[in-house]
Structures are given as C-alpha cells and as structure tokens.
N, C-alpha and C. Protein backbone atom coordinates (compact mmCIF):
# COMPACT_ATOMS: atom_id res chain seq x y z
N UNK A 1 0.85 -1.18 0.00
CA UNK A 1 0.00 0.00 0.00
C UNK A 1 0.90 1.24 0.00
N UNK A 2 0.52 1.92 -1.05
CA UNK A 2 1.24 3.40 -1.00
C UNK A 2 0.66 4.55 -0.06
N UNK A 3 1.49 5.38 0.74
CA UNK A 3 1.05 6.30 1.66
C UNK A 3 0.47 7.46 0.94
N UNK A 4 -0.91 8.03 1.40
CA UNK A 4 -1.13 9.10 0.49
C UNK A 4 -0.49 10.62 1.19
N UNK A 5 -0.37 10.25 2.57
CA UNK A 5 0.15 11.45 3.58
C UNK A 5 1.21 10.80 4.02
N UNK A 6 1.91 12.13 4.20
CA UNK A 6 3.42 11.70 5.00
C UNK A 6 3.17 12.19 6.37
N UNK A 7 3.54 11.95 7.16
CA UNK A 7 3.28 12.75 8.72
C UNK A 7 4.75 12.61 9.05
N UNK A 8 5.47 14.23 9.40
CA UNK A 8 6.97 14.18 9.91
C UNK A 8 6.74 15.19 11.36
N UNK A 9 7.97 14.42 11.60
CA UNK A 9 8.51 15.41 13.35
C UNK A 9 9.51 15.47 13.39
N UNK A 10 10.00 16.29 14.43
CA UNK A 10 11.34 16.87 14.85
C UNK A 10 11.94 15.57 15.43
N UNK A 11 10.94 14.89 16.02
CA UNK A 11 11.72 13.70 17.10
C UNK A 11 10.11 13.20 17.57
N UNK A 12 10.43 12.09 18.67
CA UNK A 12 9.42 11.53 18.79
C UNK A 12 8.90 12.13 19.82
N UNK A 13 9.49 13.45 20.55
CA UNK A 13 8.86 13.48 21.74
C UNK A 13 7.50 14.16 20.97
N UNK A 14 7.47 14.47 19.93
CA UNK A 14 5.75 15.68 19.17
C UNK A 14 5.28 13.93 18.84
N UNK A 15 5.20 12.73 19.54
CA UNK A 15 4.35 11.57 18.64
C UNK A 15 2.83 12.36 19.51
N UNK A 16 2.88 12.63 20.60
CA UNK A 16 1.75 12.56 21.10
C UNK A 16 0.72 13.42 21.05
N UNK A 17 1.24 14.74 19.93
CA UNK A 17 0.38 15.65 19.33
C UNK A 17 0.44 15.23 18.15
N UNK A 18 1.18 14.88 17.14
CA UNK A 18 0.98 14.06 15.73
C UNK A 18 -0.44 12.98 15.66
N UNK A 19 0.02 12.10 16.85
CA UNK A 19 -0.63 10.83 16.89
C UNK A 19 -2.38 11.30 16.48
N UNK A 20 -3.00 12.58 16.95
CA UNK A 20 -3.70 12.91 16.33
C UNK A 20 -4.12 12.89 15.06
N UNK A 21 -3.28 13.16 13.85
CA UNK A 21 -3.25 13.16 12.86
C UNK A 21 -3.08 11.96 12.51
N UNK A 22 -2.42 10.85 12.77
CA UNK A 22 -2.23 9.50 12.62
C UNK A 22 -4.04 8.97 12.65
N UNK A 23 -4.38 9.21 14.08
CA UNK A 23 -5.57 8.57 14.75
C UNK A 23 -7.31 9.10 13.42
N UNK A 24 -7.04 10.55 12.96
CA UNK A 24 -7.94 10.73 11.91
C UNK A 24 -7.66 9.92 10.95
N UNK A 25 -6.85 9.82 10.39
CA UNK A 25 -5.70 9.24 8.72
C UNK A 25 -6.25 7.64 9.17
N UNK A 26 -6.35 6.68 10.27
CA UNK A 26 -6.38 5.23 10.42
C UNK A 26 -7.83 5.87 10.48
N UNK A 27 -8.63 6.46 10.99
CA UNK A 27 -10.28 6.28 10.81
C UNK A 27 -10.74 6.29 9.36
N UNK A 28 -10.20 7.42 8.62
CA UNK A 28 -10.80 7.64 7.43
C UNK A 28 -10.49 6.61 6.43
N UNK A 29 -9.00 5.64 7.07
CA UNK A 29 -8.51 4.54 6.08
C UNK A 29 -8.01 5.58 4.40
N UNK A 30 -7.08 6.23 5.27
CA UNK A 30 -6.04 6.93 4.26
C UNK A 30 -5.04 6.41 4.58
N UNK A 31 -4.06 5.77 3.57
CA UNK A 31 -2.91 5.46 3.98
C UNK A 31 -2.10 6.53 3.93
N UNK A 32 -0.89 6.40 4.97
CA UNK A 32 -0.34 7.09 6.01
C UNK A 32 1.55 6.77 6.19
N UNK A 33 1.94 7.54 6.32
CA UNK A 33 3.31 7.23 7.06
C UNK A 33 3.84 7.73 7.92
N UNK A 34 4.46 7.48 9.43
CA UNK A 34 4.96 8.39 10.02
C UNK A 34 6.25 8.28 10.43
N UNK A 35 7.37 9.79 10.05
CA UNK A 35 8.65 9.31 10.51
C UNK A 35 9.34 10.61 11.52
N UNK A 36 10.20 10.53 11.97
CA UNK A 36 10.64 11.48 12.56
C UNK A 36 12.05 12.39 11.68
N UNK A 37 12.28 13.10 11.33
CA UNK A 37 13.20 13.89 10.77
C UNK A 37 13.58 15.16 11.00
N UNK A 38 14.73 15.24 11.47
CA UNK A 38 15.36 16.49 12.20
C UNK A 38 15.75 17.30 11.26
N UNK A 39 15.10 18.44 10.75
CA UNK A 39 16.06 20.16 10.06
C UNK A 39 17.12 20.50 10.25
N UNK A 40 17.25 20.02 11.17
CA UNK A 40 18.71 20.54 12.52
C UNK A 40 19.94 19.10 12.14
N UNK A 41 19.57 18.01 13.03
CA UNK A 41 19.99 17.04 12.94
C UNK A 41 20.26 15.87 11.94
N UNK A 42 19.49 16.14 11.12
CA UNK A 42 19.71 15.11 9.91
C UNK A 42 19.14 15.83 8.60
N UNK A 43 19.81 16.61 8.14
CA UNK A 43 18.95 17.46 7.03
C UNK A 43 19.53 16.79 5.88
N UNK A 44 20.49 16.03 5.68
CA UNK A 44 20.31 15.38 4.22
C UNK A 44 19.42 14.19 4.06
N UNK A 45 18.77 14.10 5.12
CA UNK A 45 17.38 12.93 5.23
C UNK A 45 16.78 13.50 4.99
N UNK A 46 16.40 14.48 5.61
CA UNK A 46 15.12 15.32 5.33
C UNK A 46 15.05 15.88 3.94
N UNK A 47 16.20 16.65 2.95
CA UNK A 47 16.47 16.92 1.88
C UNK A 47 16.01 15.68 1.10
N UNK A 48 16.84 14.84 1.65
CA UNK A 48 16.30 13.52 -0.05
C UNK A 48 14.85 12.78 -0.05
N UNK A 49 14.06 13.20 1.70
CA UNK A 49 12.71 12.45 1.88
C UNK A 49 11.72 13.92 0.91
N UNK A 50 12.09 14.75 0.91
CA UNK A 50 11.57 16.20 0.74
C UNK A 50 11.58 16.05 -1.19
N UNK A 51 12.53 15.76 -1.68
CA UNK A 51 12.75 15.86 -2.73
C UNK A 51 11.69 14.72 -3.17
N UNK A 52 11.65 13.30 -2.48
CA UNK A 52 11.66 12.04 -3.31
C UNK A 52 10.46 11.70 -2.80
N UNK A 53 9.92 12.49 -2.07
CA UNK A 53 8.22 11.56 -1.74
C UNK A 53 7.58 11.71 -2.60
N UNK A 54 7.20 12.55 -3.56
CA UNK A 54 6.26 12.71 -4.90
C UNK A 54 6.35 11.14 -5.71
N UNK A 55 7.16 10.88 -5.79
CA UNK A 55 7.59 9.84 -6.08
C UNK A 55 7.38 8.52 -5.96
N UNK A 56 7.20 8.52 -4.36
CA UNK A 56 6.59 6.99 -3.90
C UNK A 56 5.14 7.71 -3.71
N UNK A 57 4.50 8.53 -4.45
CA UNK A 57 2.89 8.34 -4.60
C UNK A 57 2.68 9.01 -3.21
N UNK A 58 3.39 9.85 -2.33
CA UNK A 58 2.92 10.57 -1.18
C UNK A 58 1.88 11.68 -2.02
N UNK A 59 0.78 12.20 -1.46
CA UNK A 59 0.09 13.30 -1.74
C UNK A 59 0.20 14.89 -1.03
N UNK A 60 -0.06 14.39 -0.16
CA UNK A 60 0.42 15.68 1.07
C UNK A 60 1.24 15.39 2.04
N UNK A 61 2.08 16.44 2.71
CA UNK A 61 2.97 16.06 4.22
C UNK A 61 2.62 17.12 4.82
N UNK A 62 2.66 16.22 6.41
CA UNK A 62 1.69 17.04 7.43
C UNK A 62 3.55 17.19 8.16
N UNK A 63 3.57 18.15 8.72
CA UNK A 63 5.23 17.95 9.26
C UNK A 63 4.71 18.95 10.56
N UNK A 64 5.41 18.33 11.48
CA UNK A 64 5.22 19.04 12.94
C UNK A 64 5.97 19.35 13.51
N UNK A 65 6.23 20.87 13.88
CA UNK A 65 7.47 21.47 14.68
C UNK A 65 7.31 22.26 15.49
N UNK A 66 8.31 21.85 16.65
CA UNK A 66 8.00 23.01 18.10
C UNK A 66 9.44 23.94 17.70
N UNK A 67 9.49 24.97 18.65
CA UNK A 67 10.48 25.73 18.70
C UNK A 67 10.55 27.03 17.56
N UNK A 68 11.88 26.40 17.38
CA UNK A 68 12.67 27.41 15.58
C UNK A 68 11.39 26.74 14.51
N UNK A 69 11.11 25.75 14.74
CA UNK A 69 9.70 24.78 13.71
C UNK A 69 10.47 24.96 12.30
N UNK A 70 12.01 24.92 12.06
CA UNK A 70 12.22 24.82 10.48
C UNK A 70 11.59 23.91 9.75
N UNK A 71 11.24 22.80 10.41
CA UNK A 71 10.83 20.93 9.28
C UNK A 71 10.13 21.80 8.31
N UNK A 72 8.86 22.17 8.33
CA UNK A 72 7.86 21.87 7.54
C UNK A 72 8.46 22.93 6.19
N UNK A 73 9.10 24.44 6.94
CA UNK A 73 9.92 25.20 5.00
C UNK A 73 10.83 24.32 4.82
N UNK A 74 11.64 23.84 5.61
CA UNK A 74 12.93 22.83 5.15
C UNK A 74 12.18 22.11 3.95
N UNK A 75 11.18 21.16 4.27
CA UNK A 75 10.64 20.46 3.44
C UNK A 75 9.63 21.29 2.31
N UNK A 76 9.04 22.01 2.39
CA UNK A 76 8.58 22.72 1.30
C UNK A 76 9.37 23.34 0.67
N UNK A 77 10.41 23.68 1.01
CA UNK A 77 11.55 24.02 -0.04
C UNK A 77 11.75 23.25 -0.74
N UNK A 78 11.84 22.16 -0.79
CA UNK A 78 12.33 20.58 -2.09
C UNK A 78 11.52 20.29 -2.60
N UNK A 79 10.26 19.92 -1.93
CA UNK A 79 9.39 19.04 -2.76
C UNK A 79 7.70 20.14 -3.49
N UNK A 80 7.52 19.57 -4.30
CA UNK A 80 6.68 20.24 -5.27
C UNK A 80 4.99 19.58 -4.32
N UNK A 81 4.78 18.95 -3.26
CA UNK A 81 3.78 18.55 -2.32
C UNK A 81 3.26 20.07 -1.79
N UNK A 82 1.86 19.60 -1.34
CA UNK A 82 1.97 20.86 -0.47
C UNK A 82 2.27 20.13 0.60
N UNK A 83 2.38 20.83 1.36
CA UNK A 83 3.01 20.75 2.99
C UNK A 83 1.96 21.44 3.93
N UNK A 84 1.92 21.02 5.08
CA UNK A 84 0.92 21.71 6.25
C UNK A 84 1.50 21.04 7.27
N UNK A 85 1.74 22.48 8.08
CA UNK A 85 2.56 22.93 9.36
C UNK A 85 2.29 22.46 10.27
N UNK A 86 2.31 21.92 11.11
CA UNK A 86 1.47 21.94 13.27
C UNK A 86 2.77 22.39 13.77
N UNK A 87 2.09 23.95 14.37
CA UNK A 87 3.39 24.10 15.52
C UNK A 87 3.16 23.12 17.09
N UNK A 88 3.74 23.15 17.22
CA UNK A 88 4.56 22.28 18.31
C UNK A 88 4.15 23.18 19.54
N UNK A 89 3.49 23.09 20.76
CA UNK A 89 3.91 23.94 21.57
C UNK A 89 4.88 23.14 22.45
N UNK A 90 5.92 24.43 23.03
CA UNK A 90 6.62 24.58 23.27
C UNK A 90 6.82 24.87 24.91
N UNK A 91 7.70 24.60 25.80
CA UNK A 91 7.94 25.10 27.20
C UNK A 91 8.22 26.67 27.31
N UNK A 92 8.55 27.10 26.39
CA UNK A 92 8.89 28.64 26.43
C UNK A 92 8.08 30.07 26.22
N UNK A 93 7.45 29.65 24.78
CA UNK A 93 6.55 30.45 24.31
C UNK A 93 5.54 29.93 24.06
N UNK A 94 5.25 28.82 24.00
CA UNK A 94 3.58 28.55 24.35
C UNK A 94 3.24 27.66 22.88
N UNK A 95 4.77 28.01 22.36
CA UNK A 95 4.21 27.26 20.51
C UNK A 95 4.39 28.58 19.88
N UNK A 96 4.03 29.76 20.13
CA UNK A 96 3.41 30.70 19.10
C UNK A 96 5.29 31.25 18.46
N UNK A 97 6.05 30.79 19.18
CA UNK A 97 7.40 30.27 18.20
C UNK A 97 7.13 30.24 17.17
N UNK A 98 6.64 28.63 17.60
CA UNK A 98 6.77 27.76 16.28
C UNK A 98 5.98 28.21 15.06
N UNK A 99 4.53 28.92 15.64
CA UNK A 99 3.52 29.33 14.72
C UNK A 99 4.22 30.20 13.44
N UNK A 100 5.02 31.08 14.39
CA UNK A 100 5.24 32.28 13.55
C UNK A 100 6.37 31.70 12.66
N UNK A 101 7.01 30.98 13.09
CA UNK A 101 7.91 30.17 12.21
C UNK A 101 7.46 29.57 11.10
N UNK A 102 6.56 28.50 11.18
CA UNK A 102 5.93 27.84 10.06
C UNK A 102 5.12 28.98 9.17
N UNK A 103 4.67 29.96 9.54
CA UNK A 103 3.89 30.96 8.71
C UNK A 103 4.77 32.11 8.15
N UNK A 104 5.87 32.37 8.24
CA UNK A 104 6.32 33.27 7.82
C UNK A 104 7.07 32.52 7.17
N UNK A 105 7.01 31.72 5.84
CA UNK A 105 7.83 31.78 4.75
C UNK A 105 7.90 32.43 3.66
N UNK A 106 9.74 32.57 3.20
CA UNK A 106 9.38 33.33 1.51
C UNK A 106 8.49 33.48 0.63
N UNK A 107 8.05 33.89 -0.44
CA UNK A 107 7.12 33.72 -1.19
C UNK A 107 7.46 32.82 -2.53
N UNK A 108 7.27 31.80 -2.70
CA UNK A 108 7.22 30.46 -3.55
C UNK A 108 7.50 29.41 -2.81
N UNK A 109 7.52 29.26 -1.24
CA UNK A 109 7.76 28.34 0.00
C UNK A 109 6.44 28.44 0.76
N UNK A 110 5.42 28.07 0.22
CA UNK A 110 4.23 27.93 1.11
C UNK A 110 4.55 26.95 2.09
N UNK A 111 4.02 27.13 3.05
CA UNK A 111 3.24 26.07 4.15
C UNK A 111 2.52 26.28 4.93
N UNK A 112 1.03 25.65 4.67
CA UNK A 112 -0.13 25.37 5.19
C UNK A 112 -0.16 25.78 6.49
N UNK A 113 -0.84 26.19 7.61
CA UNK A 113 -0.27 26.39 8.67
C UNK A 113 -2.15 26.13 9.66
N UNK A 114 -1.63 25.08 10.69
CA UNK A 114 -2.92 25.27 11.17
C UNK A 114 -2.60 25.35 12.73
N UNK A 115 -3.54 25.49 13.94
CA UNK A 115 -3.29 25.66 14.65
C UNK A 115 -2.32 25.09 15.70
N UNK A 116 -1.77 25.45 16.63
CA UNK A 116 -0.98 24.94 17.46
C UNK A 116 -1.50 23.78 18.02
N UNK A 117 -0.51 22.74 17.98
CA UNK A 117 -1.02 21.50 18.24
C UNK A 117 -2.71 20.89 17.53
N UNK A 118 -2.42 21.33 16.42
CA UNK A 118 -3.80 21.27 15.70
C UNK A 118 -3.87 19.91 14.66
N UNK A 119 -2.68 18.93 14.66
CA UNK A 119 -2.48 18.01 14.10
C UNK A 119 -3.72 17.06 13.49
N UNK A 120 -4.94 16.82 13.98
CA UNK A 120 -6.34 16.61 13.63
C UNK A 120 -6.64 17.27 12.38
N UNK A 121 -6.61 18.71 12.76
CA UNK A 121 -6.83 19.51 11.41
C UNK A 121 -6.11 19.19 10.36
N UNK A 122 -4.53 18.90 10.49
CA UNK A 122 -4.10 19.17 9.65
C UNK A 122 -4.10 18.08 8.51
N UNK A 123 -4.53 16.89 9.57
CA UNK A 123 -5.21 15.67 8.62
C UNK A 123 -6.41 15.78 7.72
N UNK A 124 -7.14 16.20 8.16
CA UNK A 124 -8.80 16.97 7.39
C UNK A 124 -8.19 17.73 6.74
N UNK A 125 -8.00 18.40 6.46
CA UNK A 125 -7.15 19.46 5.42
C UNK A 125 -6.50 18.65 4.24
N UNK A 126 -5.38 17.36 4.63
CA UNK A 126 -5.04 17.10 3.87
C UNK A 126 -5.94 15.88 3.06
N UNK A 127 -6.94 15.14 3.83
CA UNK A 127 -8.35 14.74 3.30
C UNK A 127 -8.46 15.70 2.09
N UNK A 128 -9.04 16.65 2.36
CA UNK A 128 -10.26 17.52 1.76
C UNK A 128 -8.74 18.17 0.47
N UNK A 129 -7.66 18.03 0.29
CA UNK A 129 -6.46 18.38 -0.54
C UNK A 129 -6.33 17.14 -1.32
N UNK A 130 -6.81 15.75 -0.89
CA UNK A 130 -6.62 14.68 -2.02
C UNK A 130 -8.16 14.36 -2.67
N UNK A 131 -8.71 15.05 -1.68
CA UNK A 131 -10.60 14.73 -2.56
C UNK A 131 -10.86 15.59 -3.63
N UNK A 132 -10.10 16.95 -3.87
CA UNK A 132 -10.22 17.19 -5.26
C UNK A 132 -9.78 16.35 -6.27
N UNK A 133 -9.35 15.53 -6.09
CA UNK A 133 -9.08 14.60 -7.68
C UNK A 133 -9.77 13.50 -7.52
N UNK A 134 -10.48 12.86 -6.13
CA UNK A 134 -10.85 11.77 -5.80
C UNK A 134 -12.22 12.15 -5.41
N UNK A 135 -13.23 11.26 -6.56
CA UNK A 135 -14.63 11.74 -6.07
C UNK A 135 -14.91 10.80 -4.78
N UNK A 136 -14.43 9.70 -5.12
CA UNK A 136 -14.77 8.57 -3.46
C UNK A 136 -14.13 9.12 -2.02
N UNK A 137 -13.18 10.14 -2.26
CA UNK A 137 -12.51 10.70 -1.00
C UNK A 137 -13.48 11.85 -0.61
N UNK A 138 -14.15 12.60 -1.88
CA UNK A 138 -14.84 13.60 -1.54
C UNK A 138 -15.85 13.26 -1.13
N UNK A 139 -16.49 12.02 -0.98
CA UNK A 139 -17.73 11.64 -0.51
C UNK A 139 -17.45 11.62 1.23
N UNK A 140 -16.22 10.93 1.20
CA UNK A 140 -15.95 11.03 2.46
C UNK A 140 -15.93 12.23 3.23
N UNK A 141 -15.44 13.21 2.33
CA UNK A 141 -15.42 14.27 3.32
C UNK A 141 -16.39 15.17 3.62
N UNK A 142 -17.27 14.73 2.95
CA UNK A 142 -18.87 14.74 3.25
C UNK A 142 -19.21 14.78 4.19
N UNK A 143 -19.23 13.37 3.63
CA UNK A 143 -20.07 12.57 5.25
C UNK A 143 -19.05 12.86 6.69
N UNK A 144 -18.29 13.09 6.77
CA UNK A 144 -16.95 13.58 8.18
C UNK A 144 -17.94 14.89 8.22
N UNK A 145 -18.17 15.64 7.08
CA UNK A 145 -18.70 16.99 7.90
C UNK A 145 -19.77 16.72 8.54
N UNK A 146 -20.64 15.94 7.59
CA UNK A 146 -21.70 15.77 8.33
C UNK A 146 -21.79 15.15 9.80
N UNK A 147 -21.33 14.75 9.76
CA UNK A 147 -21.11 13.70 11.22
C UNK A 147 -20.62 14.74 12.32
N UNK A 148 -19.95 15.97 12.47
CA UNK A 148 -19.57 16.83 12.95
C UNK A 148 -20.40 17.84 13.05
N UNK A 149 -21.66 17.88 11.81
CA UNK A 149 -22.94 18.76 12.51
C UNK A 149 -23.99 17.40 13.16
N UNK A 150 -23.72 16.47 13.14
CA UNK A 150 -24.82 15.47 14.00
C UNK A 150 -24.21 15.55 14.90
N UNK A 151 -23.08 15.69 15.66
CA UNK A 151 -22.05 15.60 16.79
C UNK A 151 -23.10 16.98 17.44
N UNK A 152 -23.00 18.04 16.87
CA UNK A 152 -23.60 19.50 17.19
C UNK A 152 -25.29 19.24 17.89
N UNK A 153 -26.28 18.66 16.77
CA UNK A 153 -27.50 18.34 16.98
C UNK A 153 -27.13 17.24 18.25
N UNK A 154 -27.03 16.07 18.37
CA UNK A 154 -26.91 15.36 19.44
C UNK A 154 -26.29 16.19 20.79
N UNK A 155 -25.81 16.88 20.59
CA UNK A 155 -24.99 17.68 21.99
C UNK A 155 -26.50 18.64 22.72
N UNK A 156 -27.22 19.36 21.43
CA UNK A 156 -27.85 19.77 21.91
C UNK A 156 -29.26 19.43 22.83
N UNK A 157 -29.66 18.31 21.66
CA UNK A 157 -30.49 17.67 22.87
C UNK A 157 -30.38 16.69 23.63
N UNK A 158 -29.15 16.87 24.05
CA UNK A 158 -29.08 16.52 25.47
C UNK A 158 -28.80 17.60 26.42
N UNK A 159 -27.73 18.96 26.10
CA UNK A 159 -28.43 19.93 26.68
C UNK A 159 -29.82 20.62 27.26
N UNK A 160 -30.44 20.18 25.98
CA UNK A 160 -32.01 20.52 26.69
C UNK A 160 -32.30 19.70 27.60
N UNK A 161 -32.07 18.60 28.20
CA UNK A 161 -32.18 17.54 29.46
C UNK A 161 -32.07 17.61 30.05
N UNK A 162 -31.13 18.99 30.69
CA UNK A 162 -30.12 19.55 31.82
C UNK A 162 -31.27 20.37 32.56
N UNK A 163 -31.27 19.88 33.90
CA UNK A 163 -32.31 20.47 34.63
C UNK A 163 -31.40 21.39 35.58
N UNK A 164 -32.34 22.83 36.08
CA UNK A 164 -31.56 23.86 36.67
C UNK A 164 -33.12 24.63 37.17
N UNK A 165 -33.00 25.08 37.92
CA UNK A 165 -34.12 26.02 38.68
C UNK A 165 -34.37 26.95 37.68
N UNK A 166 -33.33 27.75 37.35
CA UNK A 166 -33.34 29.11 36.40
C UNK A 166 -33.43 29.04 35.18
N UNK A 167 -33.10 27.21 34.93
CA UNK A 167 -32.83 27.66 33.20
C UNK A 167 -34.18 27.13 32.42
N UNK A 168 -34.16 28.36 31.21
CA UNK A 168 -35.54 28.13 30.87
C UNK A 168 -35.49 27.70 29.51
C-alpha cells in the first residue's frame, strides 16, 4: 500500500500531538506514514525524503514542529507537495514560536499552517487536498462533515435535558 500522507517530526517526543493526525488518517482509512526527521539534525534525510516523496505516490505532508519549527519550510523548499505545518507547543513560548515560524515563509515556499497542536486539522485538510481529484474521497469528506454537525445536533439535545431552577 502506498502512503497518500506523509506525517513528519522533529523527534518523537511531538508523537503525542501528531498521533492525532495519525488517529484521523487510520479512521478515514487513508494510507499514512509516520517518521521522525530532524532540520537541525539530519537534514540530508530530510532533503532527499523532501525531494523524493512525490515519487513513492505521497500526496500531502503534514510535518510538525515546536520551537525554531524549520521541518515543515525545510521540506517545502524541495518538494513540489503541499506541505501543512502543526506548531509544536513549546515550554517557552507557548508554541506561538513555532507558529510564527511555520507561517512566515518566503514567497514560492508555502506552508499550510494550522493551529498549534492542531495536528487533527491538519489531517482533514489534507483529506479535503486529495478529494479534489478523488470523487470517493470527496464523498468522504462529506459525510466527516456531516457527522460533525450530527455531533452539534446530538450535543444539543441533550443539553435541553439539563435540569436547573433558572434555566428556561
């Protein structure tokens, strides 16, 4: 099975905000890959994974970085994919580091940028980025929305169930 998303990190300590993005990608039954790759530490890995995933049939890479957050321009610099950011938060600044990092690239170096520790999103995003060419993916992402306004309707009536002296 070929991966249609790449999912990268700095290291494994971001698995447990990634794993999000993993945990959407195994529901929707998108194939998936996840590796760890350092900007810093191993950048001719990251250079030749950056260049050569188009290649093995990757579609999008979700890349996740706390701190300086170089991964995700490192990697949109090489590869012709789009790319989408998760900053990382961070012990220092809260993530919004990393935010401003992943969002402030050159202009012909996009990257996607979604919220801090927003790794969920950034899977739906890259869903709804392979369902333009795929009408069976776009069905899916349908029905995910929909299911997210039945999530809404079900919340509410059970709110209305909630008994209170005052509330009317």
């Amino acid at each position: 099975m070929t991966p249609l998303v790449s999912i990268i990190m700095g290291s494994t300590s971001d698995l447990p905000v990634m794993e999000k993005a993993c945990q959407f990608l195994e529901e929707q039954e998108i194939p998936f890959e996840v590796n760890a790759l350092s900007a810093h530490r191993t950048p001719a890995e990251v250079s030749d994974f950056a260049r050569n995933a188009h290649k093995r049939g990757v579609r999008v890479i979700i890349a996740g970085a706390g701190m300086a957050a170089a991964l995700p321009g490192v990697i949109a610099a090489e590869t012709p994919l789009p790319v989408i950011g998760v900053p990382i938060k961070g012990s220092v600044l809260e993530g919004l580091d990393a935010t401003f990092a992943i969002m402030q690239m050159p202009p012909g170096i996009p990257v996607a940028t979604v919220a801090i520790n927003g790794a969920q999103n950034a899977a739906v995003l890259a869903m709804q980025i392979i369902a333009n060419n795929d009408p069976e993916m776009m069905q899916r992402v349908v029905e995910y929305k929909k299911s997210l306004k039945n999530k809404i309707v079900k919340a509410n009536a059970e709110l209305s169930k909630l008994e209170y002296q005052y509330k009317v």
